[in-house]
Protein backbone atom coordinates (compact mmCIF):
# COMPACT_ATOMS: atom_id res chain seq x y z
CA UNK A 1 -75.36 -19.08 -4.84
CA UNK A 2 -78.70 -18.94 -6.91
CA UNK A 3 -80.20 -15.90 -5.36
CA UNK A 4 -81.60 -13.92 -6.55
CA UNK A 5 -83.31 -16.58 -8.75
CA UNK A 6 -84.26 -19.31 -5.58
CA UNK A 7 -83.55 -18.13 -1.85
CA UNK A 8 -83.36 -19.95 1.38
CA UNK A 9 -86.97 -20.96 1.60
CA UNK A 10 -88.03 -21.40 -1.35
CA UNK A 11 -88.56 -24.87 -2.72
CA UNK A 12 -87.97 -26.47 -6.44
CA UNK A 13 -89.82 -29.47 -7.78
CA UNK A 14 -87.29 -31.81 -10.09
CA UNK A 15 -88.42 -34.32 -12.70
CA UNK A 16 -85.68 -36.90 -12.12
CA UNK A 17 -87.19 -39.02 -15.25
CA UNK A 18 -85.45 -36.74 -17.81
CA UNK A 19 -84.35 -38.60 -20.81
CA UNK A 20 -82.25 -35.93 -22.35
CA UNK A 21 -79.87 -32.95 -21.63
CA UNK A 22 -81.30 -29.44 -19.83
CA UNK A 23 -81.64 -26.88 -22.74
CA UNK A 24 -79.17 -23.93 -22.00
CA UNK A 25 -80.61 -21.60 -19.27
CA UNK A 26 -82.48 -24.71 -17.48
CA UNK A 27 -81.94 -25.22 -13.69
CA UNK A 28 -80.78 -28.23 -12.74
CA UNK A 29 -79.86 -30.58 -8.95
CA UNK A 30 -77.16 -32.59 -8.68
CA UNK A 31 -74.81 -33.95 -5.99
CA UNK A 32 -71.49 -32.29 -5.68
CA UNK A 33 -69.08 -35.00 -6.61
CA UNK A 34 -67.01 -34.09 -3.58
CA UNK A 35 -68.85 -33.75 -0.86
CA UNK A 36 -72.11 -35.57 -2.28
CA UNK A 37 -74.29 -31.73 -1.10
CA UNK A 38 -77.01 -31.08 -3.04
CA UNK A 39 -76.48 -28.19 -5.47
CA UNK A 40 -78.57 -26.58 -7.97
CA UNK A 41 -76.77 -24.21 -10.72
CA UNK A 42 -78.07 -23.19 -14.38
CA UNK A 43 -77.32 -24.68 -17.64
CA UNK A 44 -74.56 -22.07 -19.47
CA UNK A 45 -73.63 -24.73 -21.93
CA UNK A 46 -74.22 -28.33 -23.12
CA UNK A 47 -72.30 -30.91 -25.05
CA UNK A 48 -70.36 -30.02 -28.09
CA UNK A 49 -70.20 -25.76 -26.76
CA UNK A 50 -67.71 -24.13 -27.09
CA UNK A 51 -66.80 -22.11 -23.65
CA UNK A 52 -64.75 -18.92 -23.96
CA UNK A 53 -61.65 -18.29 -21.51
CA UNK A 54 -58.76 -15.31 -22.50
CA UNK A 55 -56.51 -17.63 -24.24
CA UNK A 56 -58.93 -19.46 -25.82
CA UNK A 57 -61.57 -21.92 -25.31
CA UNK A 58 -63.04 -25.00 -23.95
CA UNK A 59 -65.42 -27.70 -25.78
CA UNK A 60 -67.56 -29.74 -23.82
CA UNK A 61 -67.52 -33.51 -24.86
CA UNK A 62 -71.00 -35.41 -25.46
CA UNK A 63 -71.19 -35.86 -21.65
CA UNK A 64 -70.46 -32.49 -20.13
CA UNK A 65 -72.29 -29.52 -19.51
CA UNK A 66 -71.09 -26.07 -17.79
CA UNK A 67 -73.24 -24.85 -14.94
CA UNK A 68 -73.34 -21.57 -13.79
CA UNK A 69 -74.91 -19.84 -10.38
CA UNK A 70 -76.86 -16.75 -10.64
CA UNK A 71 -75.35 -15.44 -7.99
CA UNK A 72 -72.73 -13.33 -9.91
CA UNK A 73 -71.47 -12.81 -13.43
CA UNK A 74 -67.80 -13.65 -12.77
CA UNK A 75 -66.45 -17.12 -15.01
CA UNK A 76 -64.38 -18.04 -12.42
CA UNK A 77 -67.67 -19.27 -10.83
CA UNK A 78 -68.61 -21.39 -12.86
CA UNK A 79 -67.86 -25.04 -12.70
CA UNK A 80 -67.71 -28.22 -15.12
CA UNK A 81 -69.62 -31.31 -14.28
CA UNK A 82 -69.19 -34.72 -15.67
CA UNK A 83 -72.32 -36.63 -16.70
């Protein structure tokens, strides 16, 4: 979902002694909370953004950021995580 950005192959170093939040556009690794799968998405918005939807908006609280794939444009994509 991060092509064309990283492809199958390709390999990403991670600093996992980060002390703050990703600056907006960052890439970032995480485990899905589901399935506990390694997934790497970028950085659309960090806490306190406001997120636009078509009947309204969303504000991320001081522990939530939206990540995005590259993969595609589409919102619907896109997925909250919970710090």
């Amino acid at each position: 979902s991060m092509e064309p950005t990283l492809a199958e192959g390709d390999w990403l170093l991670l600093d996992p002694t980060t002390a703050r939040w990703p600056r907006r556009g960052s890439l970032v690794a995480f485990h899905q909370p589901d399935t506990g799968t390694l997934a790497v998405k970028r950085v659309a918005g960090t806490p306190g953004d406001r997120i636009p939807f078509r009947e309204g908006y969303l504000e991320l609280a001081d522990d939530e950021a939206w990540l995005v794939s590259d993969a595609d444009e589409i919102a619907t994509t896109a997925a909250p995580y919970f710090r």
